[in-house]
Protein backbone atom coordinates (compact mmCIF):
# COMPACT_ATOMS: atom_id res chain seq x y z
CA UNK A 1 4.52 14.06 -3.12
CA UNK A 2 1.14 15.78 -1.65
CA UNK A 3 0.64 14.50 1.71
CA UNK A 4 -2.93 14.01 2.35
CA UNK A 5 -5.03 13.30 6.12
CA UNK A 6 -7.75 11.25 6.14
CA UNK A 7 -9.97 9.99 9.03
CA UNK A 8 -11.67 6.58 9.67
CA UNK A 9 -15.63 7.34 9.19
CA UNK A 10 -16.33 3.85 10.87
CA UNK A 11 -14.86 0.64 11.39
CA UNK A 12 -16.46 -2.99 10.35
CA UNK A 13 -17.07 -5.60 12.50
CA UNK A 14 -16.96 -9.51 11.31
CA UNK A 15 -16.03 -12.52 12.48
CA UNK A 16 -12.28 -12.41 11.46
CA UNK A 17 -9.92 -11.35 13.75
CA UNK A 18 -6.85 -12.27 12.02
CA UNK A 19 -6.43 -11.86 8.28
CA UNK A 20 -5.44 -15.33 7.38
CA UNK A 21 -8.95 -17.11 5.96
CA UNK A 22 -10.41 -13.63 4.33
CA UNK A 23 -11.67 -14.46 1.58
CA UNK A 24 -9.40 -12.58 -1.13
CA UNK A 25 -12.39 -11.18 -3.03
CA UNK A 26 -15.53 -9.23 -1.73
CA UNK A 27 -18.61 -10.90 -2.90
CA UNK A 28 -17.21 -14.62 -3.04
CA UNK A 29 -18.95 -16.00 0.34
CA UNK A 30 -22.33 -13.90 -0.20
CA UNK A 31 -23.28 -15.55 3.51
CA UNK A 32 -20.27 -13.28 5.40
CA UNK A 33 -22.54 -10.83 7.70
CA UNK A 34 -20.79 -7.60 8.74
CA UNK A 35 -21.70 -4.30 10.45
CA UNK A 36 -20.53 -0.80 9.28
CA UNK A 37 -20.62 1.07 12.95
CA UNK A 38 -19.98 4.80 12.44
CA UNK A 39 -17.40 6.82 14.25
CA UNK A 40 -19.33 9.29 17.03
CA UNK A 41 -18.84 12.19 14.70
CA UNK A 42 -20.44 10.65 11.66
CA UNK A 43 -23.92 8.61 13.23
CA UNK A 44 -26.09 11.01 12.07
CA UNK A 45 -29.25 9.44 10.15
CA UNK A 46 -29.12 12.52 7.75
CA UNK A 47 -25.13 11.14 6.38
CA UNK A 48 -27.33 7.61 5.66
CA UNK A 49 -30.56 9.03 4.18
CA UNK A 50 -31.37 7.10 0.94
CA UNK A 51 -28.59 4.57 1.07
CA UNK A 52 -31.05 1.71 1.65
CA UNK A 53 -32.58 2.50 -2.03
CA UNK A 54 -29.60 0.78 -3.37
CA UNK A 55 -28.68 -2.84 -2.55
CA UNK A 56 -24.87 -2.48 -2.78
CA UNK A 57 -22.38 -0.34 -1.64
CA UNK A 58 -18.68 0.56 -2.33
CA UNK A 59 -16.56 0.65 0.84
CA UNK A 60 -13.08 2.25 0.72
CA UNK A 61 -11.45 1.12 3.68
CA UNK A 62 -7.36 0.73 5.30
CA UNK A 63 -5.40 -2.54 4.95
CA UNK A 64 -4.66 -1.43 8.13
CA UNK A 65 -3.17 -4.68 9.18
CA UNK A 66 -0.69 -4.91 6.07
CA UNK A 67 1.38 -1.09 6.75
CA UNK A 68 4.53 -1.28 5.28
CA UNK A 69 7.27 1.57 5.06
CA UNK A 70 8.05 0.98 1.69
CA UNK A 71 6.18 -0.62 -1.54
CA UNK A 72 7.06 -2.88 -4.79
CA UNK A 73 6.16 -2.08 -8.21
CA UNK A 74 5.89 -5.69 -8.71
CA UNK A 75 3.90 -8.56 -6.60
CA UNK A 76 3.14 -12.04 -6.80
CA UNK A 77 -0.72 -12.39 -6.92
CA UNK A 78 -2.45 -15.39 -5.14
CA UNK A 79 -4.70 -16.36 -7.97
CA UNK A 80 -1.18 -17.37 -9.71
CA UNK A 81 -0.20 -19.08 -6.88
CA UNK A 82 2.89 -17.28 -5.79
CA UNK A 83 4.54 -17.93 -9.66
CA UNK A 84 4.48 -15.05 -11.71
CA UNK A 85 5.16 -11.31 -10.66
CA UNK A 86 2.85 -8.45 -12.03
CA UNK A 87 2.74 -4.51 -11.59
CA UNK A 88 1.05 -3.76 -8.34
CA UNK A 89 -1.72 -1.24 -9.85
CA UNK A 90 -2.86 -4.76 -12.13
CA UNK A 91 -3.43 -5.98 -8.44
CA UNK A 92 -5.73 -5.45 -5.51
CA UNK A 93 -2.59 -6.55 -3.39
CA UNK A 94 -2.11 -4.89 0.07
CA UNK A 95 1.45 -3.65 -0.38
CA UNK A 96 0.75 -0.22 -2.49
CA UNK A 97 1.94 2.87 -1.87
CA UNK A 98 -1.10 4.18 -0.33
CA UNK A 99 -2.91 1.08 1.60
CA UNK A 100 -6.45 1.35 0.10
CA UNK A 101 -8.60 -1.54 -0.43
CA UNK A 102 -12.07 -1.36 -2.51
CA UNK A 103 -15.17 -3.79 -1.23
CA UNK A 104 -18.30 -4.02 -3.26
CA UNK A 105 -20.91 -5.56 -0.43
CA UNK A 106 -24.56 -6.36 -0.30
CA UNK A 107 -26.21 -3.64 1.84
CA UNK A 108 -29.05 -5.68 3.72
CA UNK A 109 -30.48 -2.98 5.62
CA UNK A 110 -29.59 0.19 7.52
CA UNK A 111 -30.46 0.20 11.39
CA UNK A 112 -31.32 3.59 12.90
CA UNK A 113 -32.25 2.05 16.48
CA UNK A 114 -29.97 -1.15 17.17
CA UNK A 115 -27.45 0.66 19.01
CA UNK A 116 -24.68 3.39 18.05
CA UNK A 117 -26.71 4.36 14.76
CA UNK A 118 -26.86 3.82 12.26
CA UNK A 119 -25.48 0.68 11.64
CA UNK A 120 -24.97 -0.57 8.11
CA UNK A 121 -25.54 -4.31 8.20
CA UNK A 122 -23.74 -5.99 4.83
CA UNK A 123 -23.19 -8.98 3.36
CA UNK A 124 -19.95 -10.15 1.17
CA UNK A 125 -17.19 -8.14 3.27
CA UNK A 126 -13.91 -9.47 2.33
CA UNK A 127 -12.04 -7.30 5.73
CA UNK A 128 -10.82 -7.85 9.23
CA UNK A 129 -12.62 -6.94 12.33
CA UNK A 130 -11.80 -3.73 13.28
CA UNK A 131 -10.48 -2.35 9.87
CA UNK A 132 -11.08 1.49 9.63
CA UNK A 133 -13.37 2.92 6.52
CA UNK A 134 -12.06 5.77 5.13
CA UNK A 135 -15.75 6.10 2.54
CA UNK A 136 -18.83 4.68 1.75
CA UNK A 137 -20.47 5.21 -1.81
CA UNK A 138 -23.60 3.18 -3.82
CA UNK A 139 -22.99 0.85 -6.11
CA UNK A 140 -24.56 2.71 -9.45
CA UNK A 141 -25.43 1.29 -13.14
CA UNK A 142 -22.09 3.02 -14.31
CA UNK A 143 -20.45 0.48 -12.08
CA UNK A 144 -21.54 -2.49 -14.41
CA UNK A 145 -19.64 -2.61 -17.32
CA UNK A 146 -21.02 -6.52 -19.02
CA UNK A 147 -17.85 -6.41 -22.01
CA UNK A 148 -15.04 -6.10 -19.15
CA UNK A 149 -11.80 -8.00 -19.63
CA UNK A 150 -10.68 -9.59 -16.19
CA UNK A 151 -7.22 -10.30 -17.11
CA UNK A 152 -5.04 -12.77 -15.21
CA UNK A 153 -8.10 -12.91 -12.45
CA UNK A 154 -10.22 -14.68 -14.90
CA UNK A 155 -6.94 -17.93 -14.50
CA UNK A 156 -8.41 -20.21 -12.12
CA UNK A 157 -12.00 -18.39 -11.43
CA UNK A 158 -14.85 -20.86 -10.02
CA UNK A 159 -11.91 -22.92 -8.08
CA UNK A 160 -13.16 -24.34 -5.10
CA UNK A 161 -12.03 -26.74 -2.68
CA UNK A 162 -14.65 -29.67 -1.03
CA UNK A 163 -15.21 -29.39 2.47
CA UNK A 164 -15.79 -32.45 4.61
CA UNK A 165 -16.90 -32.26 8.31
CA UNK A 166 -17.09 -35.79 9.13
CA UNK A 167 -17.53 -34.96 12.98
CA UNK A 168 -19.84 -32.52 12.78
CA UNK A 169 -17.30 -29.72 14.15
CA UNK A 170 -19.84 -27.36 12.09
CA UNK A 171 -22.59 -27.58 14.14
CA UNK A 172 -20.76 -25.23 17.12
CA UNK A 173 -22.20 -22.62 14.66
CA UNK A 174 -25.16 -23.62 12.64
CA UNK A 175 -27.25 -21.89 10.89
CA UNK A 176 -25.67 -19.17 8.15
CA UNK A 177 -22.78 -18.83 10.31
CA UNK A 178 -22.20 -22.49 9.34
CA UNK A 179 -22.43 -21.70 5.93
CA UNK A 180 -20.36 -18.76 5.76
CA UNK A 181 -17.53 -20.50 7.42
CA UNK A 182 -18.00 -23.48 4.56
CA UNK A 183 -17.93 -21.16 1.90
CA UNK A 184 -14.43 -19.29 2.81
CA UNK A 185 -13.30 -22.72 3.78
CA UNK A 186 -14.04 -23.43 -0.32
CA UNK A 187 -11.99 -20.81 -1.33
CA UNK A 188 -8.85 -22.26 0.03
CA UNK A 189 -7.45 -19.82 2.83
CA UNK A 190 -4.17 -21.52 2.04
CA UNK A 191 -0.94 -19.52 0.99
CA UNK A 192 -1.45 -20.78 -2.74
CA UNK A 193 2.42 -22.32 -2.52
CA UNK A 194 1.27 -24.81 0.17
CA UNK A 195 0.69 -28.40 -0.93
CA UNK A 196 1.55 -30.27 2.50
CA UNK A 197 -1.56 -32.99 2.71
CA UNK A 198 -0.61 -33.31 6.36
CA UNK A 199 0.04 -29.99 7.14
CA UNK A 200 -2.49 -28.62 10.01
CA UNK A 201 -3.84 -24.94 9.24
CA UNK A 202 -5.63 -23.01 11.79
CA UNK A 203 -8.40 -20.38 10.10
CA UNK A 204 -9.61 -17.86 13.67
CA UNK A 205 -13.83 -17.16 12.55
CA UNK A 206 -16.79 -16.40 14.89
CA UNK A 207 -14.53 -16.84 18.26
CA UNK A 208 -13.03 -20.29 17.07
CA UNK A 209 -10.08 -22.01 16.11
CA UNK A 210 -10.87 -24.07 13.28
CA UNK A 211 -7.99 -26.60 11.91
CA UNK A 212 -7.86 -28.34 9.07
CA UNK A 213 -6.42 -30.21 6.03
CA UNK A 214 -6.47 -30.23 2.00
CA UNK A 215 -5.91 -33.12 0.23
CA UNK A 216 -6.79 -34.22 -3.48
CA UNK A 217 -9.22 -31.06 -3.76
CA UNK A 218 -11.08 -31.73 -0.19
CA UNK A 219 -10.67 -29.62 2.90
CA UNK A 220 -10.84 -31.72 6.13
CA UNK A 221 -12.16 -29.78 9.46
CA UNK A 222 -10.23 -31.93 12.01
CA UNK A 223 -10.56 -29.36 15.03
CA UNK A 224 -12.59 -26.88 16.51
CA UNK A 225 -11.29 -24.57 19.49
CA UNK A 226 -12.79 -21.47 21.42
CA UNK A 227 -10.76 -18.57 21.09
CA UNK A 228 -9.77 -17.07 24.09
């Protein structure tokens, strides 16, 4: 097999600094803010010039928390809860032979002055903090394709779970921050085998711990701690 270098042109920063909670899916919580923050060698304005004509980009980025020494050809996807197997490459599962992942995001605006520029400020990321991108391309009209099949990803699409706060644990956020947190709380950050209605989980976003419940369809915050 060709062996092949390639070197991290920047690394995101969100508020997720553990995997579990991600939403599976770019684009599902539109309210996620991220920053694209360039390696030294590649924050030169001239790399960025006309990327804010287009309002989404294509990141190609490292499940670099997810490196295995070996792959499957098969995996069980989350969408079909753990139940059926299918062929890794009808997936956008981490274990692969080469860990690649592909994020369409909402590019809100590029920032030449707010620090090590430029800074890409997104919305929609679906990564870790810290994870390495290996490319950045727009999001073009050949991209859109309106008569595309979505196989087994169209089972189950437009699930959501409620979410109750009865305490108000929410407001240590506020504002979109708030949101963001409800709306990958909706998507159920649950291992898709789990049915425990008193089970605790524990979802790490914006520098808290944030526990919780499911029951009957709602999601229960019962808990908020600071990280750290």
């Amino acid at each position: 097999m060709d062996s092949l270098t390639l070197r991290a042109i920047a690394h995101i920063r969100t508020d997720f600094p553990a995997k579990f909670g991600i939403p599976r899916q770019s684009g599902l919580v539109p309210q996620l803010e991220a920053r694209v923050v360039f390696e030294p060698e590649f924050r030169d304005p001239d790399a960025v010039r006309g990327l804010d004509g287009f309002s989404h980009l294509w990141l190609l980025w490292v499940f670099s928390a997810s490196r295995r020494d070996a792959w499957s050809p098969t995996v069980r996807p989350p969408r079909l809860r753990g139940n059926r197997r299918m062929g890794v490459f009808a997936t956008r599962s981490p274990n692969r032979p080469n860990p690649i992942g592909l994020s369409s995001v909402h590019l809100e605006r590029v920032d030449l002055d707010g620090g090590p520029g430029p800074v890409l400020w997104v919305r929609g990321a679906d990564l870790m903090d810290g994870t390495p991108i290996l490319d950045i391309k727009p999001y073009v009209a050949g991209d859109i394709h309106a008569d595309a099949t979505l196989g087994f990803t169209a089972e189950r699409a437009g699930e959501r779970l409620d979410v109750a706060d009865p305490t108000g644990l929410l407001g240590n956020l506020g504002g979109e921050r708030a949101e963001a947190l409800r709306g990958v709380l909706a998507q159920d950050p649950r291992p898709q085998y789990h049915h425990d209605p008193e089970r605790v989980y524990g979802l790490s976003f914006a520098g808290w711990d944030w526990k919780f419940t499911v029951a009957n369809g709602v999601l229960t915050l019962v808990d908020a701690v600071p990280l750290g």
